[in-house]
N, C-alpha and C. Protein backbone atom coordinates (compact mmCIF):
# COMPACT_ATOMS: atom_id res chain seq x y z
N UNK A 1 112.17 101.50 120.27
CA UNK A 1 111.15 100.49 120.52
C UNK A 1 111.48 99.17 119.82
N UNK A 2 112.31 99.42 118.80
CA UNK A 2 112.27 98.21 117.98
C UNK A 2 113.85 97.13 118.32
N UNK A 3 114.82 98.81 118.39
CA UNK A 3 116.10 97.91 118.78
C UNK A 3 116.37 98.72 120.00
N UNK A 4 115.96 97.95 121.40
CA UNK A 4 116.02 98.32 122.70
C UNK A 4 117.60 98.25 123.24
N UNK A 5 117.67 97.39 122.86
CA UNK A 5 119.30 96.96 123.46
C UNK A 5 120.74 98.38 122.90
N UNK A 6 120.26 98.35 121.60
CA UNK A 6 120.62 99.70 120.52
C UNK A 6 120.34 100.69 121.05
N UNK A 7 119.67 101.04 121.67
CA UNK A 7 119.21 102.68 122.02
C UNK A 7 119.46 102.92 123.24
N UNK A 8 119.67 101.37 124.06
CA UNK A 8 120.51 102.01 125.42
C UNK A 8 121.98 102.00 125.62
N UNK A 9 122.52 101.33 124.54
CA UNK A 9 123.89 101.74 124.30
C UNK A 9 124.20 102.97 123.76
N UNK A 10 122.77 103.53 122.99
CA UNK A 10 123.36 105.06 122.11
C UNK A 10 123.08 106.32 123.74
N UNK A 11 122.50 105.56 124.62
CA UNK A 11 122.23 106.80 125.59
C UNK A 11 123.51 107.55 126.37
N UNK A 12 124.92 106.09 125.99
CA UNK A 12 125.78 106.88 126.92
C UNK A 12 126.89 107.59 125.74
N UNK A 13 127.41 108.92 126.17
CA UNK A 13 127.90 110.05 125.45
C UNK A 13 129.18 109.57 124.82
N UNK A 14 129.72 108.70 125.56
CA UNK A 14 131.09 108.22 125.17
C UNK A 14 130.83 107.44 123.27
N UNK A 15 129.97 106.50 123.38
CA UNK A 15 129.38 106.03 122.59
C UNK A 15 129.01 106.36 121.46
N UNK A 16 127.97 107.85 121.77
CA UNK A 16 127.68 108.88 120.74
C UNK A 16 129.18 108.81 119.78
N UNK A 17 129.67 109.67 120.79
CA UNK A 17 130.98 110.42 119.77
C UNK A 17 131.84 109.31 119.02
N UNK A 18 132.00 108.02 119.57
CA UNK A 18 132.80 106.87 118.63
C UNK A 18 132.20 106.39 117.61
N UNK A 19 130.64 106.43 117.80
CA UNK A 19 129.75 106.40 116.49
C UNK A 19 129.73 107.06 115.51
N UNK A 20 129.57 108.63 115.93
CA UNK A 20 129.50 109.67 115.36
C UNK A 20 130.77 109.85 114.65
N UNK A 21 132.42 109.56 115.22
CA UNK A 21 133.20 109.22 114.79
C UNK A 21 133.68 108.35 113.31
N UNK A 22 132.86 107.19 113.46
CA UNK A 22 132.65 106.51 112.28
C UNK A 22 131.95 106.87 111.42
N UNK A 23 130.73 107.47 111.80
CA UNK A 23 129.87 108.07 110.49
C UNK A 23 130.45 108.83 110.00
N UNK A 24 131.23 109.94 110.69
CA UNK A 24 132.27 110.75 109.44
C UNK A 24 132.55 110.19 108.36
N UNK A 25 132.97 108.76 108.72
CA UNK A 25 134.15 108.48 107.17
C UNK A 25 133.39 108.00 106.12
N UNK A 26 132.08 107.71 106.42
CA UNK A 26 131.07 107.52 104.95
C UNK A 26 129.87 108.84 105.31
N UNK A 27 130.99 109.86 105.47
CA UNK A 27 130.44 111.76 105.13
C UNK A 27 128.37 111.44 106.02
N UNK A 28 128.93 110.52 107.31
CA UNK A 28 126.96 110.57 107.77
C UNK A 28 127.50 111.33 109.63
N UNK A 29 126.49 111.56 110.00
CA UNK A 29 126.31 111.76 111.30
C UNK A 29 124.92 111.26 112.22
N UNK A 30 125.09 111.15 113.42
CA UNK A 30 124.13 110.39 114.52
C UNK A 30 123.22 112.11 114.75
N UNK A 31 122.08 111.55 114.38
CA UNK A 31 121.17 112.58 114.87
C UNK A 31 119.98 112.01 115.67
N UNK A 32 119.39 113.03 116.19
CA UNK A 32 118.28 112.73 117.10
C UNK A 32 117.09 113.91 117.01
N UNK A 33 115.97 113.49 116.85
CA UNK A 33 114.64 114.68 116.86
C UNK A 33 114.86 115.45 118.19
N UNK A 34 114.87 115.11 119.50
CA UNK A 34 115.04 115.51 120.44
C UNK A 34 115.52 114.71 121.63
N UNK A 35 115.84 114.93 123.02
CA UNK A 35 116.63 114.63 123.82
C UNK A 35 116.12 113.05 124.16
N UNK A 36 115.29 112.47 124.12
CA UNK A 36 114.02 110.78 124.14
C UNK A 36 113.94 110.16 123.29
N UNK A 37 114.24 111.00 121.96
CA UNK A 37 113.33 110.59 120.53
C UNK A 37 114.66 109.31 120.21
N UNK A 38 113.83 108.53 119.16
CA UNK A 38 115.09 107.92 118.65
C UNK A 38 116.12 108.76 117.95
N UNK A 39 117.49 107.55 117.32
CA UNK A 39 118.31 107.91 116.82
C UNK A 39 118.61 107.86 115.60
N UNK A 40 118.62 108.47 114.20
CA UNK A 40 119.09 108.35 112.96
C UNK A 40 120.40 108.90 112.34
N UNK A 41 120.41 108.40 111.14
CA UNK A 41 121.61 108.92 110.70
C UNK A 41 121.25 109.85 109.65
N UNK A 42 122.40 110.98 109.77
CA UNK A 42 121.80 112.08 108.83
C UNK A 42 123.41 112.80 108.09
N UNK A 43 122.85 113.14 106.97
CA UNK A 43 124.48 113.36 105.92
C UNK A 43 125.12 114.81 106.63
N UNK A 44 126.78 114.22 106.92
CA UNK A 44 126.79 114.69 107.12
C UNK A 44 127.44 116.32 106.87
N UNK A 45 127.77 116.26 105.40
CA UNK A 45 127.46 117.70 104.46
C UNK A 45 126.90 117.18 103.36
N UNK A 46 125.71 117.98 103.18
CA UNK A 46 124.39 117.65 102.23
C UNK A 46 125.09 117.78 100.40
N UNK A 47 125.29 116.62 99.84
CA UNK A 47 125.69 116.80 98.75
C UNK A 47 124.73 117.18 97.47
N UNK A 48 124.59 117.29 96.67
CA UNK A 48 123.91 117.33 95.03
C UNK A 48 123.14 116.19 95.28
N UNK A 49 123.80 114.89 95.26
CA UNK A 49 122.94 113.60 95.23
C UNK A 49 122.12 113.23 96.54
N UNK A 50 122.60 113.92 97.93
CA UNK A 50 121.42 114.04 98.88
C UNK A 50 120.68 114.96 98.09
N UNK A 51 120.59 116.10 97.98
CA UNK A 51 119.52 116.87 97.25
C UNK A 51 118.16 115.94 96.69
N UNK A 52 118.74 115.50 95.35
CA UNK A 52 117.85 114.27 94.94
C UNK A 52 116.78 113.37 95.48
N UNK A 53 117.71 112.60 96.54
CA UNK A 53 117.27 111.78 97.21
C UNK A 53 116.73 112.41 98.44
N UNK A 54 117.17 113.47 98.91
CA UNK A 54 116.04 113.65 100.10
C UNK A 54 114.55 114.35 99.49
N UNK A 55 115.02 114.67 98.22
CA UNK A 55 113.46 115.54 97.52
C UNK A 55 112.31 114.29 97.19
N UNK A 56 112.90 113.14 96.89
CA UNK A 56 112.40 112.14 96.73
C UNK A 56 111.66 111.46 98.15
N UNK A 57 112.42 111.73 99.16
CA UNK A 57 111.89 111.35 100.51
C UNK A 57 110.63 111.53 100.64
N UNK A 58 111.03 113.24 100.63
CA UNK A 58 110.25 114.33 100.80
C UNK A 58 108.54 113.80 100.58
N UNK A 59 108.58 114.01 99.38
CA UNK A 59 107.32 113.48 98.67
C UNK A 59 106.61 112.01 98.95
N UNK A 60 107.53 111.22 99.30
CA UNK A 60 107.17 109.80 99.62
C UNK A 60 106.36 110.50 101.49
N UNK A 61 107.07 111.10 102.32
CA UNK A 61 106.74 111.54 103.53
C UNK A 61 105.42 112.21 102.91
N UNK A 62 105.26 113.50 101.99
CA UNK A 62 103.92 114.17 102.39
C UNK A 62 102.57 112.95 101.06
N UNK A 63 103.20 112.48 100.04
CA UNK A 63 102.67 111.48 99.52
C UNK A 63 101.84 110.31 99.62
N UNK A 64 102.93 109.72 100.68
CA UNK A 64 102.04 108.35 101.13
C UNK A 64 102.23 107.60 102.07
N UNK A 65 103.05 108.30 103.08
CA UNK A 65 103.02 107.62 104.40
C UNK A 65 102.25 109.07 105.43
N UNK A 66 102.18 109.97 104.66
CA UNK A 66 101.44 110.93 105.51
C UNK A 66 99.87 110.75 105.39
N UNK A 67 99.56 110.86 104.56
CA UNK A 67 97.72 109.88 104.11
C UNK A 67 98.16 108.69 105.11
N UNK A 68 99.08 107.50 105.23
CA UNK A 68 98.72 106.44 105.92
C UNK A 68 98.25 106.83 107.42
N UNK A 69 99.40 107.67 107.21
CA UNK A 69 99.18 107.89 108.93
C UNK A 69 97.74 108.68 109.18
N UNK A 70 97.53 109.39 108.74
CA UNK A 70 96.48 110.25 108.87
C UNK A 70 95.07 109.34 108.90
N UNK A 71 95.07 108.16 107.65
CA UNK A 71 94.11 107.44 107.83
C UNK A 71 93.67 106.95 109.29
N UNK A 72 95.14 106.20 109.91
CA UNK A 72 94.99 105.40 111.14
C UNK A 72 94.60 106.51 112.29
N UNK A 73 95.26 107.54 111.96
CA UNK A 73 94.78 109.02 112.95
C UNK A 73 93.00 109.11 113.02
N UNK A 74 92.77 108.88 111.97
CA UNK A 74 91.33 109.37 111.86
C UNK A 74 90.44 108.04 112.09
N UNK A 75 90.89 107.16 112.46
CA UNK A 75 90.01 105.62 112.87
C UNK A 75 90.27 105.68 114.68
N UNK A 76 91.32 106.23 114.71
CA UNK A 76 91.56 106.00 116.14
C UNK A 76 90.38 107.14 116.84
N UNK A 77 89.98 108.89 116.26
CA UNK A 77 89.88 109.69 116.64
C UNK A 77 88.07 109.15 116.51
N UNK A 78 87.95 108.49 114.85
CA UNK A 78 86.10 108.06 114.91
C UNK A 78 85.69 107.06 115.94
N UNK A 79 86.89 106.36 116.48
CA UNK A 79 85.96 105.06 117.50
C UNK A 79 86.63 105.46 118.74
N UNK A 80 87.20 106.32 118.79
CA UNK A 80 87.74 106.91 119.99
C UNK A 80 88.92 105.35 120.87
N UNK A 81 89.45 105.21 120.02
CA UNK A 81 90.56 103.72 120.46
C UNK A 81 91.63 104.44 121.40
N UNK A 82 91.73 103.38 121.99
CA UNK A 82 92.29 103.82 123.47
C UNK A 82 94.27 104.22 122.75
N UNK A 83 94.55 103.99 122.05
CA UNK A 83 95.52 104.64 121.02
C UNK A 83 96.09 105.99 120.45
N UNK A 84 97.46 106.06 120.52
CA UNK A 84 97.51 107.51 120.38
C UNK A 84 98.94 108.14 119.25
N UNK A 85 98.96 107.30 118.85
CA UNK A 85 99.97 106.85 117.63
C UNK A 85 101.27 107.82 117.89
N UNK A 86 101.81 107.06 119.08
CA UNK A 86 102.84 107.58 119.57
C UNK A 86 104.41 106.34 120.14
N UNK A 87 105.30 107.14 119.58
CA UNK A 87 106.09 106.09 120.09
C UNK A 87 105.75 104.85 121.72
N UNK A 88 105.75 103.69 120.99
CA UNK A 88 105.95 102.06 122.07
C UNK A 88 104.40 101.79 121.80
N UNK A 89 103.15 102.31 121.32
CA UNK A 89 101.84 102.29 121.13
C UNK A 89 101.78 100.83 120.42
N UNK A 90 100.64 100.19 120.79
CA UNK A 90 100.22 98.90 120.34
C UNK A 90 99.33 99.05 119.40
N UNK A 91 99.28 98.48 118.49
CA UNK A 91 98.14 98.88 117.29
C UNK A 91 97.61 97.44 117.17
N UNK A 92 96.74 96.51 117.69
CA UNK A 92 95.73 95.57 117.45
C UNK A 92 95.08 95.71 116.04
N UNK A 93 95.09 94.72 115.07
CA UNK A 93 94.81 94.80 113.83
C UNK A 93 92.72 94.89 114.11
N UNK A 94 92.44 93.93 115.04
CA UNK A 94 91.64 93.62 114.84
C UNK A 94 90.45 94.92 115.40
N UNK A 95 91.38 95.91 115.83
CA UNK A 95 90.69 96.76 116.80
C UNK A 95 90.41 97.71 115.62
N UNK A 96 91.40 97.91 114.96
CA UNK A 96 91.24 99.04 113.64
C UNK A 96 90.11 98.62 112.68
N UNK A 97 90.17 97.25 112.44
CA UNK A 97 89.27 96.80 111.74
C UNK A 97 87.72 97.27 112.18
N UNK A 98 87.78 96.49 113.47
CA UNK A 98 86.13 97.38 113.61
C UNK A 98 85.70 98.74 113.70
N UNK A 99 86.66 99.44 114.40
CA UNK A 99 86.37 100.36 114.28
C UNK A 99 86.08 100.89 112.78
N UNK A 100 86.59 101.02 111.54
CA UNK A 100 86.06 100.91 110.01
C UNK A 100 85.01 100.20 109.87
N UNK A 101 84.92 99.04 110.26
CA UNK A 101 83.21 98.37 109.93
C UNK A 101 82.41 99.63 110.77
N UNK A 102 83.00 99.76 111.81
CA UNK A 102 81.39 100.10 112.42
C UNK A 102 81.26 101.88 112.03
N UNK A 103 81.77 102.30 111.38
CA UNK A 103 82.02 104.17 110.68
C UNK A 103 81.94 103.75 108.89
N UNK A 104 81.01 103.53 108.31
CA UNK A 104 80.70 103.79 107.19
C UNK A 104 81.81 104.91 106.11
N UNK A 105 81.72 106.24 106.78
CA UNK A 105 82.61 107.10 106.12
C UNK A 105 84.17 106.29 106.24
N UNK A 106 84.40 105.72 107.40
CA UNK A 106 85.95 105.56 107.19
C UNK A 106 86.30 104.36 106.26
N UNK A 107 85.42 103.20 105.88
CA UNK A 107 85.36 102.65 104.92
C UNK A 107 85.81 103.57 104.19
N UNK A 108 85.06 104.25 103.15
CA UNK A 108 84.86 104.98 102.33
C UNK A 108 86.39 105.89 102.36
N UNK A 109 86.66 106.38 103.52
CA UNK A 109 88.15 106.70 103.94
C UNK A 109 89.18 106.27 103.29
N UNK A 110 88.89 104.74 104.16
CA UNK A 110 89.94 103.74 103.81
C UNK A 110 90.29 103.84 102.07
N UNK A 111 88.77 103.64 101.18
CA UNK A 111 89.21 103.03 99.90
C UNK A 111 89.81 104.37 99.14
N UNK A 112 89.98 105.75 99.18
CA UNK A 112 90.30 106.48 98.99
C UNK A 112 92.08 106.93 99.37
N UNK A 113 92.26 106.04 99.64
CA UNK A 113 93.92 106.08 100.41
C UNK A 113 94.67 104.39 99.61
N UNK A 114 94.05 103.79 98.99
CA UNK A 114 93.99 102.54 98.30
C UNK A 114 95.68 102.56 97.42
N UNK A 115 95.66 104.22 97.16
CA UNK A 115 96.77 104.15 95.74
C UNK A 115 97.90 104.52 96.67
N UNK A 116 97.31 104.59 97.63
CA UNK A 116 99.30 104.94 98.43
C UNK A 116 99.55 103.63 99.44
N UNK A 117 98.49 102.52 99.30
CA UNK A 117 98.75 101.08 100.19
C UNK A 117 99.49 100.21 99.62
N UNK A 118 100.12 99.77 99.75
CA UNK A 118 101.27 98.84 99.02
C UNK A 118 100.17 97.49 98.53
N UNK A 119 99.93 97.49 97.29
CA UNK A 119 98.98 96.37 96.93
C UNK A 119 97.61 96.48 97.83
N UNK A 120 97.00 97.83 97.96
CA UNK A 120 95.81 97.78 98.43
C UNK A 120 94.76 97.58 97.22
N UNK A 121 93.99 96.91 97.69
CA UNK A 121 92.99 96.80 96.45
C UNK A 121 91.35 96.86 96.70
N UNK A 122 90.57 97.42 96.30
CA UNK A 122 89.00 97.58 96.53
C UNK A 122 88.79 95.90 96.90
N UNK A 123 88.98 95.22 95.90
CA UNK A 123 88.89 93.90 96.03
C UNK A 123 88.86 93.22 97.51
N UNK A 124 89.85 94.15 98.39
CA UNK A 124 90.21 92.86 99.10
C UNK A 124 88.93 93.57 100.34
N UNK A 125 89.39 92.47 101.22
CA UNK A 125 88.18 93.04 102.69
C UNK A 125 89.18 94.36 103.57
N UNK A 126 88.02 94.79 104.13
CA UNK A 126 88.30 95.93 104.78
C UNK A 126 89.97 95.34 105.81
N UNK A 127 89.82 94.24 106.61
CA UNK A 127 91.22 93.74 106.92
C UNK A 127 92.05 93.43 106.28
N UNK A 128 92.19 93.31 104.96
CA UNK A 128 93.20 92.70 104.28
C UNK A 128 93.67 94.49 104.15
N UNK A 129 92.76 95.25 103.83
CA UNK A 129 93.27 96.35 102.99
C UNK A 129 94.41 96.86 104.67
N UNK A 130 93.83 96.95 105.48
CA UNK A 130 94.34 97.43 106.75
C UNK A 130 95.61 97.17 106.84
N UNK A 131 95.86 95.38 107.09
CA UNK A 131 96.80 94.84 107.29
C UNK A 131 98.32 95.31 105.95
N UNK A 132 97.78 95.28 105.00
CA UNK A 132 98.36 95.61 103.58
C UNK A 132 99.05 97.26 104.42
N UNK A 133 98.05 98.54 104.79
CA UNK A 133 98.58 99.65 105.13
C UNK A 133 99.57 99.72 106.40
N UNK A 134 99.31 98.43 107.63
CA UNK A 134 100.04 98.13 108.59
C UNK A 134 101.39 97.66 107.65
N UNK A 135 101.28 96.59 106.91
CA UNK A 135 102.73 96.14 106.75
C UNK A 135 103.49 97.20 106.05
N UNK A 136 102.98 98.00 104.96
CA UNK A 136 103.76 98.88 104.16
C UNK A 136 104.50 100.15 105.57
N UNK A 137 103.70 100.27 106.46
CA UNK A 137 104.10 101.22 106.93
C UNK A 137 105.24 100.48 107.98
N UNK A 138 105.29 99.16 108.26
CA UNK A 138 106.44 98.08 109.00
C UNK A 138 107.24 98.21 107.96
N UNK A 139 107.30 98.14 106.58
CA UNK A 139 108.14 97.78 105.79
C UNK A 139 109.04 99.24 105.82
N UNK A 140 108.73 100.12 105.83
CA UNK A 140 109.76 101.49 106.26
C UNK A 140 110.01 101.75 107.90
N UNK A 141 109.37 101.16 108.95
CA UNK A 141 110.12 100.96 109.73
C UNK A 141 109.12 101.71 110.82
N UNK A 142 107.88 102.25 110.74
CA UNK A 142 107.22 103.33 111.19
C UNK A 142 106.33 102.20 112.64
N UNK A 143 106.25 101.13 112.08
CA UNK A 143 105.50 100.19 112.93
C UNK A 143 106.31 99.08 112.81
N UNK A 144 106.11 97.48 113.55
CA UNK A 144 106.83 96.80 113.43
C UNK A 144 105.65 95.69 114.03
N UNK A 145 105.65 94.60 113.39
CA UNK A 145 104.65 93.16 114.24
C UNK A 145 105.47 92.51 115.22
N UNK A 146 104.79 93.17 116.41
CA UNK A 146 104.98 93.24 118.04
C UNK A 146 104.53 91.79 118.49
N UNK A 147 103.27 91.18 118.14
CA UNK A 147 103.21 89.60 118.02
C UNK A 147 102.06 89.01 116.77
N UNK A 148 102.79 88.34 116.52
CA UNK A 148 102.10 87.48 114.73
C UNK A 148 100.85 87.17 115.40
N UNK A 149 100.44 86.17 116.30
CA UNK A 149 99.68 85.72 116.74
C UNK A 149 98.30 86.47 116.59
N UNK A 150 98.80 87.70 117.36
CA UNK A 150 97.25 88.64 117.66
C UNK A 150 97.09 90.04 116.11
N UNK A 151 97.95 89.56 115.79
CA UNK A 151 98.19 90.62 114.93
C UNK A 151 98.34 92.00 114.95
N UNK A 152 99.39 92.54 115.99
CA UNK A 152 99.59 93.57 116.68
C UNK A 152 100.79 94.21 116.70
N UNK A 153 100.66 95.49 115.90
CA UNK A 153 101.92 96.06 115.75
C UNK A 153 102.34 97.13 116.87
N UNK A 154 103.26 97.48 116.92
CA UNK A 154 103.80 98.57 117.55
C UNK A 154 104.33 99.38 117.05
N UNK A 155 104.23 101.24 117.48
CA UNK A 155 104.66 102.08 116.46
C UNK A 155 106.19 102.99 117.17
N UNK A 156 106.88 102.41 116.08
CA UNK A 156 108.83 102.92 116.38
C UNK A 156 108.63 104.50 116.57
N UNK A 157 110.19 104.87 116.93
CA UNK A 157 110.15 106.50 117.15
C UNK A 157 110.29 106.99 116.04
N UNK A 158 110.32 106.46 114.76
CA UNK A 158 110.92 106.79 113.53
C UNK A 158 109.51 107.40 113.12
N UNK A 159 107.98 107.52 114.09
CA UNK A 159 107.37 108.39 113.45
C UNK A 159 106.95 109.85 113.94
N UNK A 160 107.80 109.93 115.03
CA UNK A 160 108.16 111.49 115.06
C UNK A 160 108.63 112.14 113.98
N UNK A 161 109.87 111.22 113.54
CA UNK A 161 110.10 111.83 112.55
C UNK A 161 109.23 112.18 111.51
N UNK A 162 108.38 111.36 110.88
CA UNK A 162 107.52 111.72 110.23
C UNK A 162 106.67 112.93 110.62
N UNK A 163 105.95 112.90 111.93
CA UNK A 163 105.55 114.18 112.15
C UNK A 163 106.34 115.29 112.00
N UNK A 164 107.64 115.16 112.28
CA UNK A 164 108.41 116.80 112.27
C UNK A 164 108.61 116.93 110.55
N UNK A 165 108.62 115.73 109.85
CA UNK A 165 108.78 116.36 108.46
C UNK A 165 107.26 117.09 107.73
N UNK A 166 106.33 116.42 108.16
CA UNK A 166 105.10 117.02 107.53
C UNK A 166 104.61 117.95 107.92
N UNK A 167 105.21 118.64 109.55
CA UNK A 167 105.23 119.64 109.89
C UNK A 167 105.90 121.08 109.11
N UNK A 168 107.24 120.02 109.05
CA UNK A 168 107.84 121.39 108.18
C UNK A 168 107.68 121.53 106.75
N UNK A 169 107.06 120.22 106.05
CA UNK A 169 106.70 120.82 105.05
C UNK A 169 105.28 121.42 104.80
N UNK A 170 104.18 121.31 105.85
CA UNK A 170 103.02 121.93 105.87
C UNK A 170 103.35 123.57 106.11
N UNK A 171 104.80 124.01 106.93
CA UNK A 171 105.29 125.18 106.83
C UNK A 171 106.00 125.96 106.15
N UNK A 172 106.55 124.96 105.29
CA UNK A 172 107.39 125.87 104.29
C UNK A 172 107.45 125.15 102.89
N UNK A 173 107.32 125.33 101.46
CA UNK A 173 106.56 125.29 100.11
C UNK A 173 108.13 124.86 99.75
N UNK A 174 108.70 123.89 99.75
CA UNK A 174 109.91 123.18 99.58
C UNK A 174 109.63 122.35 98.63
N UNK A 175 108.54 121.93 98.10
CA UNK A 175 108.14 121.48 96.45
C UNK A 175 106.82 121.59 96.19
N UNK A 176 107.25 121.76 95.36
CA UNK A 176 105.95 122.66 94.24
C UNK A 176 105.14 121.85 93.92
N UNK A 177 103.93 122.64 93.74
CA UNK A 177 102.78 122.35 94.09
C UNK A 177 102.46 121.19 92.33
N UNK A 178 104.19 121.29 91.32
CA UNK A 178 103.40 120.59 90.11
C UNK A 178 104.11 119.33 90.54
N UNK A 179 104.87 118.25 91.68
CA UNK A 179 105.11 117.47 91.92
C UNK A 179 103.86 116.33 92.68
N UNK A 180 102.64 117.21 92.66
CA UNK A 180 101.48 116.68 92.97
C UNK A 180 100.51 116.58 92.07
N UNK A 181 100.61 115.13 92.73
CA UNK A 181 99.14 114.64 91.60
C UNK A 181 97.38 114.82 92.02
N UNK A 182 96.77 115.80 92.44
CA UNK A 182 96.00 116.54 92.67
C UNK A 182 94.75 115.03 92.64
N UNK A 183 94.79 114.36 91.91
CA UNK A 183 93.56 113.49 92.29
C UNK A 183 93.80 112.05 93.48
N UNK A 184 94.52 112.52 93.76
CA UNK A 184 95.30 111.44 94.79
C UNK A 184 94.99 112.35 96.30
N UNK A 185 95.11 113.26 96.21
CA UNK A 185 95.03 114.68 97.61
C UNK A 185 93.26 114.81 98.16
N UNK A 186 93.33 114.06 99.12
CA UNK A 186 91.91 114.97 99.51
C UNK A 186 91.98 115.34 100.68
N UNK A 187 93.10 115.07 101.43
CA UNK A 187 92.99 115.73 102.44
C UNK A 187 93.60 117.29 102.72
N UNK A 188 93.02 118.05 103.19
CA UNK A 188 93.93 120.03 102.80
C UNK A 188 94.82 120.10 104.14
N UNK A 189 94.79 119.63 104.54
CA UNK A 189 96.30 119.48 105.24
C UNK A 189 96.63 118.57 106.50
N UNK A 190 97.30 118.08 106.27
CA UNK A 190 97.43 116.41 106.37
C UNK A 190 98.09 116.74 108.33
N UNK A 191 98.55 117.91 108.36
CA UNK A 191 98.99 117.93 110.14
C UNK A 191 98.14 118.27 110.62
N UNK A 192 97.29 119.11 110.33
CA UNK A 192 95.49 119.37 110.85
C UNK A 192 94.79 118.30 111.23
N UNK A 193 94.88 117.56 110.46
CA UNK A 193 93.85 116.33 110.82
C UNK A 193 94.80 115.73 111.59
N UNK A 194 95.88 115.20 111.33
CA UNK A 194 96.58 114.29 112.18
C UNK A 194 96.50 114.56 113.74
N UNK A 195 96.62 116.54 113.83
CA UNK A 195 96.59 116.28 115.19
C UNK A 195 95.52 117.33 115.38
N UNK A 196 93.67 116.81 114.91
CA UNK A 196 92.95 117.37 115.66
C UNK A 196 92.40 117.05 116.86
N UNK A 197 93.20 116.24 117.50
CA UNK A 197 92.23 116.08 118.65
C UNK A 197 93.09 116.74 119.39
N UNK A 198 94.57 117.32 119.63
CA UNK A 198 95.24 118.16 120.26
C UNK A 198 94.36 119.32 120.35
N UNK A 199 93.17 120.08 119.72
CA UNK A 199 92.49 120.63 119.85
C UNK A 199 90.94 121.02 120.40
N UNK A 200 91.07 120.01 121.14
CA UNK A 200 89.62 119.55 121.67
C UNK A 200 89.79 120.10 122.78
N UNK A 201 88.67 120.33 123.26
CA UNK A 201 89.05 120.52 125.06
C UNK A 201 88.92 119.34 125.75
């Protein structure tokens, strides 16, 4: 979504493998979530110092971009926004906003997710705090400002990925439960909510 021109050059096979080619020699490889999804790069034999650094990921994924997301999950699901936080999706700043004015609890939502917003602050207005959780989540690459004007982001494929990681770590206990800071957690499981409306009839 973000680099179009990029992703239709990675579609043809020849391509793959001369890429994939090069990532060998700084030990990476071309991966993909599935056969649509975007494309990343992934090590490609997992060293000691990946160890580290992907445990560090890890936690940043179920930490504080999984609360982000979950927040925007749960504004879209209270005002029922025509939105579905899925790769090429338009996210209107101003649409999120009301929807929070007009749901009391998601206020209340919102200020409870404050310590994982990049400079979110009680202080600021319910849009500033928004915009603050929009850019942090542009600043890793999950959304991107689609036009300044209206203030409208769009959300990259890079958050599948996110879903398949909080998936698998909602399935399997890959760090311990003392790498959490327990007054920061209120939500009991962060892929539940994200995708309860897959459960609706």
């Amino acid at each position: 979504m973000r680099y179009p021109n990029e992703f239709e050059i990675l579609q043809d096979e020849l391509q793959q493998e001369q890429i994939d080619g090069w990532l060998a020699g700084i030990n990476m490889r071309l991966a993909r979530l599935n056969e649509t999804g975007a494309f990343f790069m992934a090590p490609l034999v997992v060293t000691s110092d990946d160890h580290a650094r992907l445990r560090r990921e890890l936690l940043d994924f179920r930490d504080v971009y999984g609360p982000a997301i979950v927040m925007l999950d749960l504004i879209r699901q209270a005002d029922s926004l025509g939105i579905t936080l899925s790769p090429g999706e338009y996210i209107p700043l101003y649409e999120l906003e009301q929807a929070v004015v007009n749901q009391g609890t998601l206020e209340m939502l919102l200020r409870t997710k404050l310590a994982v917003i990049n400079e979110g602050n009680p202080r600021n207005s319910v849009r500033e705090n928004l915009r603050r959780l929009l850019m942090h989540l542009a600043k890793d690459g999950y959304v991107f400002l689609a036009s300044k004007e209206t203030e409208t982001y769009r959300v990259t494929g890079k958050i599948e990925q996110l879903y398949a990681v909080l998936q698998f770590l909602s399935e399997n206990r890959v760090i311990p439960d003392t790498d959490v800071d327990e007054s920061e957690i209120e939500d009991p499981d962060l892929i539940d909510l994200a995708n309860a409306e897959e459960d609706e009839p």
